[in-house]
PDB file of N, CA and C in Angstrom:
ATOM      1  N   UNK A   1      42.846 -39.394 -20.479  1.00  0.00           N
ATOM      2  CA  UNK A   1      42.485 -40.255 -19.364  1.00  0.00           C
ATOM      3  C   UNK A   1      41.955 -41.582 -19.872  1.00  0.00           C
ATOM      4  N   UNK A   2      42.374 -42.546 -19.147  1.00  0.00           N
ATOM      5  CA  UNK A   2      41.614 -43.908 -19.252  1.00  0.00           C
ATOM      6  C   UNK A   2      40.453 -43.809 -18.854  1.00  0.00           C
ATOM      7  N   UNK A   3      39.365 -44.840 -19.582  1.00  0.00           N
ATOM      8  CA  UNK A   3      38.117 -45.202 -18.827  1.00  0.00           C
ATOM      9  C   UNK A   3      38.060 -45.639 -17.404  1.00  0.00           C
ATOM     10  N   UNK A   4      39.039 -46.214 -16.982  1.00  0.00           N
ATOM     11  CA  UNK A   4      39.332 -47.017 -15.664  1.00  0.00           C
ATOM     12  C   UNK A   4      39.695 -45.362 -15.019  1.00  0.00           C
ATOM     13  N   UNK A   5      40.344 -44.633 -14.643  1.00  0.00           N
ATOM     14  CA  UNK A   5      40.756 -43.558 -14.602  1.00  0.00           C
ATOM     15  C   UNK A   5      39.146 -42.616 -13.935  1.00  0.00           C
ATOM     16  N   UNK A   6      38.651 -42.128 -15.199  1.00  0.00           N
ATOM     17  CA  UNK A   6      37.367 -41.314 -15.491  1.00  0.00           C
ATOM     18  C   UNK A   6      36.574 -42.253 -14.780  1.00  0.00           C
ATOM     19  N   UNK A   7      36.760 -43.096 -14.049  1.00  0.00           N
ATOM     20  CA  UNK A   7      35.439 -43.924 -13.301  1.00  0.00           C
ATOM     21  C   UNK A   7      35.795 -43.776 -12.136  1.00  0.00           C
ATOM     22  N   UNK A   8      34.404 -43.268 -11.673  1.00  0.00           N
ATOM     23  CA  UNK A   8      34.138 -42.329  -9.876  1.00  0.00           C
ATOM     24  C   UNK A   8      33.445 -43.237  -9.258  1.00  0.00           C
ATOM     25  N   UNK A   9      33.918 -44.067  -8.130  1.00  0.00           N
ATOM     26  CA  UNK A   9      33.216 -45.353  -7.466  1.00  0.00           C
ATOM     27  C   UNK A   9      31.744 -44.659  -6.339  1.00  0.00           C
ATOM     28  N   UNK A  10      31.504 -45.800  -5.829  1.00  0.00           N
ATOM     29  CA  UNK A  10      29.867 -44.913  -4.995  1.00  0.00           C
ATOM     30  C   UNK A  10      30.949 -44.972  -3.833  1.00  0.00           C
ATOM     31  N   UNK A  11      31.989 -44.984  -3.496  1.00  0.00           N
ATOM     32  CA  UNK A  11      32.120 -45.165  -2.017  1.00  0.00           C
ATOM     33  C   UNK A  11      33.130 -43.615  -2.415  1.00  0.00           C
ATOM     34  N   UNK A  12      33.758 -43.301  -2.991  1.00  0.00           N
ATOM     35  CA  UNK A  12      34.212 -41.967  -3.461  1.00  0.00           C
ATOM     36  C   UNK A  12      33.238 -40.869  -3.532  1.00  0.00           C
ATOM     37  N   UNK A  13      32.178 -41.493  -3.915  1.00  0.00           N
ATOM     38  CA  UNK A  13      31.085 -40.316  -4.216  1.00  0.00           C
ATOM     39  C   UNK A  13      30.509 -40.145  -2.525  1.00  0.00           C
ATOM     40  N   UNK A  14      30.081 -41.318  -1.846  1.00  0.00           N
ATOM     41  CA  UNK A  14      29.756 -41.240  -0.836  1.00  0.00           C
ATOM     42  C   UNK A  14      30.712 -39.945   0.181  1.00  0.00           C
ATOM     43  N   UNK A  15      32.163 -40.066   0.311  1.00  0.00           N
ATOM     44  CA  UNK A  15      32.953 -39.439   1.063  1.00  0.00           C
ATOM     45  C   UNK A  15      32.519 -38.160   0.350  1.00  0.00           C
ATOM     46  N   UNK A  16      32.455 -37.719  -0.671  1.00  0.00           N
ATOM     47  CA  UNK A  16      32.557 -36.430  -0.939  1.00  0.00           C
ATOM     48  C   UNK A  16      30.969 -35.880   0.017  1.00  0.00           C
ATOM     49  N   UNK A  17      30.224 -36.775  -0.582  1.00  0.00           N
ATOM     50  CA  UNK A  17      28.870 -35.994   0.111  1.00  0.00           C
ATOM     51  C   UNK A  17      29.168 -35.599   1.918  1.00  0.00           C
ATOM     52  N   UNK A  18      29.858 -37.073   2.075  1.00  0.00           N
ATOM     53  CA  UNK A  18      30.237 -37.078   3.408  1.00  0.00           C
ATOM     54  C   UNK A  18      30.774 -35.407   4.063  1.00  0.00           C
ATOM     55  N   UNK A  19      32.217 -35.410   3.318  1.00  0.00           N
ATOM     56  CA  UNK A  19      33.140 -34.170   3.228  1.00  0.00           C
ATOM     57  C   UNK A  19      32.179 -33.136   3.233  1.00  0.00           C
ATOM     58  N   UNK A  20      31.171 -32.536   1.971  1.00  0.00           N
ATOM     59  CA  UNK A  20      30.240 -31.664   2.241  1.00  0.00           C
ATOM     60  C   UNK A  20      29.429 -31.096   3.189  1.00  0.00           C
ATOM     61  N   UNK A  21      28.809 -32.596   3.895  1.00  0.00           N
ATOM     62  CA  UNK A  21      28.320 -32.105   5.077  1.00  0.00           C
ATOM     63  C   UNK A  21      28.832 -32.087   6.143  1.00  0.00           C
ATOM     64  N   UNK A  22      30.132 -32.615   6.543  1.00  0.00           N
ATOM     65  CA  UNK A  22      31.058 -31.631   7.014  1.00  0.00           C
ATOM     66  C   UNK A  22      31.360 -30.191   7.096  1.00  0.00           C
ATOM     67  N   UNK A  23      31.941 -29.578   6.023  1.00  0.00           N
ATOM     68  CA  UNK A  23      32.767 -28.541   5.328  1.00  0.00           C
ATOM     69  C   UNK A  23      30.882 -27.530   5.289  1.00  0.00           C
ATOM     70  N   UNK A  24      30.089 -28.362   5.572  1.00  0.00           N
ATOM     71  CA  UNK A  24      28.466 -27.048   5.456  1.00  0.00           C
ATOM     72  C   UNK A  24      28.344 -26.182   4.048  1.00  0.00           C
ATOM     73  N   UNK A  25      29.101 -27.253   3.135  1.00  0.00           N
ATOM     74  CA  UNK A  25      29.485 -26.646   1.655  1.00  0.00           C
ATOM     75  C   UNK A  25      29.037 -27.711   0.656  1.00  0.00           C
ATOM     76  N   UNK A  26      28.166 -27.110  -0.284  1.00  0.00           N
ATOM     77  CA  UNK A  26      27.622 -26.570  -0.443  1.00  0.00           C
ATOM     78  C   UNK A  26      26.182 -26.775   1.036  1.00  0.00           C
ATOM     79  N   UNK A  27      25.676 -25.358   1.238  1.00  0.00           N
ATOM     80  CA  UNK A  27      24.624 -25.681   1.982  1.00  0.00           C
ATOM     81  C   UNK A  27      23.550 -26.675   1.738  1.00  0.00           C
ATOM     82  N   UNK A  28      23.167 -26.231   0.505  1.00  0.00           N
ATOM     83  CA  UNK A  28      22.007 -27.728  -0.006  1.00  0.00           C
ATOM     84  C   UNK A  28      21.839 -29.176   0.281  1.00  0.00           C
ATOM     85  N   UNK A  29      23.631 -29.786   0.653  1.00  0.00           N
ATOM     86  CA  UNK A  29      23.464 -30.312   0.676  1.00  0.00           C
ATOM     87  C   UNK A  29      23.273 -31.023   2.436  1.00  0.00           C
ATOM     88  N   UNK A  30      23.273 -30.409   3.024  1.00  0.00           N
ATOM     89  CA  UNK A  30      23.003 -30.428   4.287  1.00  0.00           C
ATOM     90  C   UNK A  30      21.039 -30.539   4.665  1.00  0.00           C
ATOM     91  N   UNK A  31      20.747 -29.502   4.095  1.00  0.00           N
ATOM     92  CA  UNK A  31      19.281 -29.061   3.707  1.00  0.00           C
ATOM     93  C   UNK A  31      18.896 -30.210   3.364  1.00  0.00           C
ATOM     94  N   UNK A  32      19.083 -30.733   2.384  1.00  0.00           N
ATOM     95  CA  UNK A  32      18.926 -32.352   1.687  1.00  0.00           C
ATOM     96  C   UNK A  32      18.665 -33.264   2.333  1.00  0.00           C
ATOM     97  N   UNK A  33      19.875 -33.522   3.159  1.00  0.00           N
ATOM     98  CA  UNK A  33      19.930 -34.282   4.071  1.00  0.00           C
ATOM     99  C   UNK A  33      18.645 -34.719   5.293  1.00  0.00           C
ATOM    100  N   UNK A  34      18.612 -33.114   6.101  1.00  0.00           N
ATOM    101  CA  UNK A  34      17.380 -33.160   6.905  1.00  0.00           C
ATOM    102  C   UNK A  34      16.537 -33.802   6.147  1.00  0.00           C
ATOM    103  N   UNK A  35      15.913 -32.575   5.133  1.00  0.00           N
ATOM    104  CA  UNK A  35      14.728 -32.885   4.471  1.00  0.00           C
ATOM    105  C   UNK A  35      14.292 -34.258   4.041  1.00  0.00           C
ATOM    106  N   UNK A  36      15.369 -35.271   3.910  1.00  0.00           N
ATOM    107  CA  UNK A  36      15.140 -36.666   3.795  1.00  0.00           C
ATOM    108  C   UNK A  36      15.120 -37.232   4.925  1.00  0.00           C
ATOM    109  N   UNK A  37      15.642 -36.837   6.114  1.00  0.00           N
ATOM    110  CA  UNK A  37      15.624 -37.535   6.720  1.00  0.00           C
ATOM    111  C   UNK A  37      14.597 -37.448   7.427  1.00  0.00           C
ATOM    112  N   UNK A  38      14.020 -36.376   7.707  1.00  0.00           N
ATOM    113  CA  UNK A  38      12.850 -35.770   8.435  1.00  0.00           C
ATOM    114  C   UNK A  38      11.187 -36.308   7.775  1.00  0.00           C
ATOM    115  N   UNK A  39      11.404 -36.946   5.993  1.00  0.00           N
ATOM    116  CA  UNK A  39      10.642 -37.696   5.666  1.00  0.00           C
ATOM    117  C   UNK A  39      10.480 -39.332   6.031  1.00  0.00           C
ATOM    118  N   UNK A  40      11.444 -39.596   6.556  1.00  0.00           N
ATOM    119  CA  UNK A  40      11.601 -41.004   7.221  1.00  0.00           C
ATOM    120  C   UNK A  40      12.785 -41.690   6.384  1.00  0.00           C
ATOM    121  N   UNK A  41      13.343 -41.110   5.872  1.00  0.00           N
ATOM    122  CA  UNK A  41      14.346 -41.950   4.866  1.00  0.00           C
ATOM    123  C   UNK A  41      15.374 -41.876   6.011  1.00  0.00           C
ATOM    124  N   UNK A  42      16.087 -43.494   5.546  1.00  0.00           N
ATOM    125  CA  UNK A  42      17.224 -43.473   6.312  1.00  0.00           C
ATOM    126  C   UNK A  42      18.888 -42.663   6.009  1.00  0.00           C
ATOM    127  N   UNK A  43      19.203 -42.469   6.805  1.00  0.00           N
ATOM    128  CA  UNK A  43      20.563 -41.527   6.710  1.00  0.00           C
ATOM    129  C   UNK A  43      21.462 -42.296   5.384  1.00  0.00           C
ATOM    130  N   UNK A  44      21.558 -43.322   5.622  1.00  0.00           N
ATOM    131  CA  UNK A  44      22.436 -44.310   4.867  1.00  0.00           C
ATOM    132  C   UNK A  44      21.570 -43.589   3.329  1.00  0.00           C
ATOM    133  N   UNK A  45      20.405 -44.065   3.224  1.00  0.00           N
ATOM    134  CA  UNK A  45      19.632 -44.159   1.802  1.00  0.00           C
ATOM    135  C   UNK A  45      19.958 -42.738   1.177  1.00  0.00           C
ATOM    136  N   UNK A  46      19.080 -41.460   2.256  1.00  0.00           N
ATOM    137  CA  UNK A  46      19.442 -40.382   2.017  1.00  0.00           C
ATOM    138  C   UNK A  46      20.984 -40.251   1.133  1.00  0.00           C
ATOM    139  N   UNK A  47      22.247 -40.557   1.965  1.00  0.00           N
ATOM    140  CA  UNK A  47      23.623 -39.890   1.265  1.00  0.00           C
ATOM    141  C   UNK A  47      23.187 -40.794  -0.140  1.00  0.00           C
ATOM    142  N   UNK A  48      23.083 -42.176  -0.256  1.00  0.00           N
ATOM    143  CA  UNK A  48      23.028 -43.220  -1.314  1.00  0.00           C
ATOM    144  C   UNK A  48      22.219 -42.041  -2.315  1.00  0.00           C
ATOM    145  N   UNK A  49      21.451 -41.118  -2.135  1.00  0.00           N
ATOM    146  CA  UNK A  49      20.617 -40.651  -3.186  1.00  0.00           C
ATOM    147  C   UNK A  49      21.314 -39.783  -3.958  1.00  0.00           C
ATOM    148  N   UNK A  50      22.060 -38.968  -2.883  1.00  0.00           N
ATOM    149  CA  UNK A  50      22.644 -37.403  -2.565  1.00  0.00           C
ATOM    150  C   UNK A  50      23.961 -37.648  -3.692  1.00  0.00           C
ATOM    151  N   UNK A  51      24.593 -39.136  -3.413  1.00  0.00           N
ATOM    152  CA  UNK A  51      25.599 -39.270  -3.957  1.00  0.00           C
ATOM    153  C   UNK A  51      25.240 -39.793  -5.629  1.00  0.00           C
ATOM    154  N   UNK A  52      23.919 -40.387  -5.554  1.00  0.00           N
ATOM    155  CA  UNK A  52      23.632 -40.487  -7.247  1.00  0.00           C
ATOM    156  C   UNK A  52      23.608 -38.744  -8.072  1.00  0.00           C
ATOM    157  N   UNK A  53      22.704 -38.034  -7.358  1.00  0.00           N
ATOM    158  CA  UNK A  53      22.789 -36.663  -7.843  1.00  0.00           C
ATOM    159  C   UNK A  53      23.889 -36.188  -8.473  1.00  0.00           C
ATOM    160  N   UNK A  54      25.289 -36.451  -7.272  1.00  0.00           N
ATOM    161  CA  UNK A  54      26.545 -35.818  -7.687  1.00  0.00           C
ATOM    162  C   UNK A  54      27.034 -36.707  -8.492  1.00  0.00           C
ATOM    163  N   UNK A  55      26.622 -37.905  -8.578  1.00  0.00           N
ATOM    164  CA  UNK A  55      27.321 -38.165 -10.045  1.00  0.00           C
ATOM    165  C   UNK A  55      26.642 -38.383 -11.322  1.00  0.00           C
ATOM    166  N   UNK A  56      25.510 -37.566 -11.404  1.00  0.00           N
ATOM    167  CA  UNK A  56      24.850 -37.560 -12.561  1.00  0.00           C
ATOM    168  C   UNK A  56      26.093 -35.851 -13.144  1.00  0.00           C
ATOM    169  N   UNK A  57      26.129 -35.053 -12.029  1.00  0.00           N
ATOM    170  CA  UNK A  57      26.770 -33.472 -12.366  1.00  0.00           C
ATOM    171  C   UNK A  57      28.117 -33.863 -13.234  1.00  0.00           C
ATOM    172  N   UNK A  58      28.746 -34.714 -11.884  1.00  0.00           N
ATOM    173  CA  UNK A  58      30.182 -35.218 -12.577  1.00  0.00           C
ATOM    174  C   UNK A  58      30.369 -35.735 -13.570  1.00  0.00           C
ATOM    175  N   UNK A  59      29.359 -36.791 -13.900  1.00  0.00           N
ATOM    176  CA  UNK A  59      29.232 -37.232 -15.168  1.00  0.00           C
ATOM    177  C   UNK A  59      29.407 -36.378 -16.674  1.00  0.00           C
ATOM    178  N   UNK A  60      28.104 -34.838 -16.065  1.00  0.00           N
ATOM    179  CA  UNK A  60      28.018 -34.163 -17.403  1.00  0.00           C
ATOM    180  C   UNK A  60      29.295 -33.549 -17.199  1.00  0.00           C
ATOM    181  N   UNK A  61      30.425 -32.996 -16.628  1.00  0.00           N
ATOM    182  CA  UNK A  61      31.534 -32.754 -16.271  1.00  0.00           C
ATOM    183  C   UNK A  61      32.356 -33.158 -17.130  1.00  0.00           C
ATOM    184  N   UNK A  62      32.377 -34.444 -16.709  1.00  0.00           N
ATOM    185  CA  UNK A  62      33.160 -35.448 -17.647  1.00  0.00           C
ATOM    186  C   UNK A  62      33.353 -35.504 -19.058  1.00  0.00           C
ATOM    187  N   UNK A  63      32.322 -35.701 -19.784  1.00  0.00           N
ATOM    188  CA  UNK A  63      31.653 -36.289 -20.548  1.00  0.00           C
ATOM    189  C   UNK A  63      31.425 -34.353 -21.776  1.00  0.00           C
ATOM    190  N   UNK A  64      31.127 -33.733 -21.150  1.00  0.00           N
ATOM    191  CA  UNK A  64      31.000 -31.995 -21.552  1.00  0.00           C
ATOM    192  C   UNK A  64      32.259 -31.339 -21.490  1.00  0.00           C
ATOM    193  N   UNK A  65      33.495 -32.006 -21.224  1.00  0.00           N
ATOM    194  CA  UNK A  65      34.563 -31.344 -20.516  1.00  0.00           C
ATOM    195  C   UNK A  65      34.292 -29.933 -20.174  1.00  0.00           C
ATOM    196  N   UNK A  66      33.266 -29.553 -19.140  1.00  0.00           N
ATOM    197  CA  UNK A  66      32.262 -28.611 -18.198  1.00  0.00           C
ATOM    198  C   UNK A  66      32.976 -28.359 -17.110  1.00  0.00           C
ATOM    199  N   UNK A  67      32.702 -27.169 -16.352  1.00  0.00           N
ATOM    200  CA  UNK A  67      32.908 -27.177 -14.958  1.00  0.00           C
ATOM    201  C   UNK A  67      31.630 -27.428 -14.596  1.00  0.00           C
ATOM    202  N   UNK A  68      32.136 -27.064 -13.531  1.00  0.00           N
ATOM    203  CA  UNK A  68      30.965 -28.355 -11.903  1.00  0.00           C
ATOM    204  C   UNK A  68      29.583 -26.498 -12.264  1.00  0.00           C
ATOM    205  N   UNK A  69      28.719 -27.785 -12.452  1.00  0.00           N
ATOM    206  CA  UNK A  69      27.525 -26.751 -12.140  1.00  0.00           C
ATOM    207  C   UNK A  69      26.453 -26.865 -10.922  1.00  0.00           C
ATOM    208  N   UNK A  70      27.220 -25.575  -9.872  1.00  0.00           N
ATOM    209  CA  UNK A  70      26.136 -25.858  -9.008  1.00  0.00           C
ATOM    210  C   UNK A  70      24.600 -25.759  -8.601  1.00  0.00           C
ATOM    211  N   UNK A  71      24.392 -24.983  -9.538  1.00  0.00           N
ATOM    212  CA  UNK A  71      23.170 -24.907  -9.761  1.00  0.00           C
ATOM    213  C   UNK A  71      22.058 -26.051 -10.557  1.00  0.00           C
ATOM    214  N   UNK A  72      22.863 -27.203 -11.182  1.00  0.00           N
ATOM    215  CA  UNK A  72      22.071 -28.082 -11.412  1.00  0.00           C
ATOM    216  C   UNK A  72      22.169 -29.057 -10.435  1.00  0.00           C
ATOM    217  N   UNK A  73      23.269 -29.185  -9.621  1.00  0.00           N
ATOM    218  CA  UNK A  73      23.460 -29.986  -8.704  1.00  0.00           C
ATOM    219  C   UNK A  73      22.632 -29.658  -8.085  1.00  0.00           C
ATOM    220  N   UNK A  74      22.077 -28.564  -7.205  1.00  0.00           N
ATOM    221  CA  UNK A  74      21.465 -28.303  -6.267  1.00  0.00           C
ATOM    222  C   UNK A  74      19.783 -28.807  -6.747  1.00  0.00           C
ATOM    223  N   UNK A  75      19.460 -28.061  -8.099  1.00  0.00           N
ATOM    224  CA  UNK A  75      18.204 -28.938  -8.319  1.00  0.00           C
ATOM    225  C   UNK A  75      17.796 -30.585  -8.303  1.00  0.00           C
ATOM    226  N   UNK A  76      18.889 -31.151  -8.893  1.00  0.00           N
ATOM    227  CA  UNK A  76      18.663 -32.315  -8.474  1.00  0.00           C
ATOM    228  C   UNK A  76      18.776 -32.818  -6.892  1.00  0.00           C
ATOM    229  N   UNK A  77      19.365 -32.389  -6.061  1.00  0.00           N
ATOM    230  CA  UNK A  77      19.021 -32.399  -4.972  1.00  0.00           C
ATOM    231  C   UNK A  77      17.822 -32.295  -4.327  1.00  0.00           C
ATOM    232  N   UNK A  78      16.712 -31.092  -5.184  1.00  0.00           N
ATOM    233  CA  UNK A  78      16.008 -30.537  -4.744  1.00  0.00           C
ATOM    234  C   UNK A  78      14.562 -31.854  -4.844  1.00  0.00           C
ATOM    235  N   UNK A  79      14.899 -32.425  -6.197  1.00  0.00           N
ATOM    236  CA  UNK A  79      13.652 -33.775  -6.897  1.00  0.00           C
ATOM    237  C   UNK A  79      14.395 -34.737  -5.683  1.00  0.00           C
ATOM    238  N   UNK A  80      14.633 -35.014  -5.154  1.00  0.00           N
ATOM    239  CA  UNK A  80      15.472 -36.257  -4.465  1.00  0.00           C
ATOM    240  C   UNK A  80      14.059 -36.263  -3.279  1.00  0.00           C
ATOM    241  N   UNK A  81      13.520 -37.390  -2.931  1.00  0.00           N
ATOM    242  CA  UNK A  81      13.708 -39.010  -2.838  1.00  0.00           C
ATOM    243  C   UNK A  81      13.803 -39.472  -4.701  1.00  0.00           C
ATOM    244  N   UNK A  82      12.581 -38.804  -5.218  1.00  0.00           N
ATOM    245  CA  UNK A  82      12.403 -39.155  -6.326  1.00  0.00           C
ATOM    246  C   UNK A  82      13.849 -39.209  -7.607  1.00  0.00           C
ATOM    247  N   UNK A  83      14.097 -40.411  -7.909  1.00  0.00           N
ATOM    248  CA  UNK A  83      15.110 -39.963  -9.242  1.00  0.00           C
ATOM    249  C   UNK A  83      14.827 -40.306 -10.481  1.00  0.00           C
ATOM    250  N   UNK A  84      13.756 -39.899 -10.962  1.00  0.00           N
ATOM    251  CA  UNK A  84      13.649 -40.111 -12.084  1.00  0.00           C
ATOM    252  C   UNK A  84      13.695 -39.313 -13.151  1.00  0.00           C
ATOM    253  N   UNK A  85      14.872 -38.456 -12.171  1.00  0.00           N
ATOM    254  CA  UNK A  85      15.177 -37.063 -13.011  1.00  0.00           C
ATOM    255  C   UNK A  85      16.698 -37.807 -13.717  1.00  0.00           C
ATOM    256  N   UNK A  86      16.780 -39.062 -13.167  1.00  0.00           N
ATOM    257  CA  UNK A  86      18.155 -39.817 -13.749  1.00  0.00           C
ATOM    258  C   UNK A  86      17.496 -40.535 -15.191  1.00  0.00           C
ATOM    259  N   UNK A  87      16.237 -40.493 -15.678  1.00  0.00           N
ATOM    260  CA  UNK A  87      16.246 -41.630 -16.844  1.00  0.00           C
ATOM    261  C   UNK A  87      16.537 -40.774 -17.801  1.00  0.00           C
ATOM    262  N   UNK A  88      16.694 -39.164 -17.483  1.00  0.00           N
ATOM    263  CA  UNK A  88      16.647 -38.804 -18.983  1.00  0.00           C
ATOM    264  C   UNK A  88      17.941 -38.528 -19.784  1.00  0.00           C
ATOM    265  N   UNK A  89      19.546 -38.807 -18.260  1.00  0.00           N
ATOM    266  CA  UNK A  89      20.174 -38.526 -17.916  1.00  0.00           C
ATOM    267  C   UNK A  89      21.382 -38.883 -19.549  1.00  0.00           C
TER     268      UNK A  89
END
């Protein structure tokens, strides 16, 4: 694969979160959702967070030639407003 290729845009990442909470798959990320939003965060900001998460996963994906781990996905979901679970990334 090209670098151009292997590069996942935020508006791609956005639809997927989108798609998710649709599809009620994974649940978390629905859960997420409220839970931010119910702290006062806006819907917009909320997915903007939801969708950094999933591409910190995709990244190690990438980069690990890994499958998708949902179980780290979901934790980082879980630290979200906060991301400073991204500096160590």
């Amino acid at each position: 694969m090209t670098e151009q290729s292997e590069f996942i845009d935020e508006a791609t990442l956005i639809e997927t979160i989108e798609n998710q909470l649709e599809e009620g798959n994974p649940k978390k990320v629905t859960e997420t959702l409220m839970r931010l939003m119910m702290t006062g965060t806006a819907r917009e900001d909320a997915i903007q967070a939801m969708a950094c998460a999933l591409a910190i996963e995709i990244f190690d994906v990438m980069k690990n030639d890994a499958e998708f781990n949902l179980k780290r996905y979901s934790e980082h979901l879980d630290m979200l407003p906060d991301l400073s679970f991204m500096e160590g990334e």
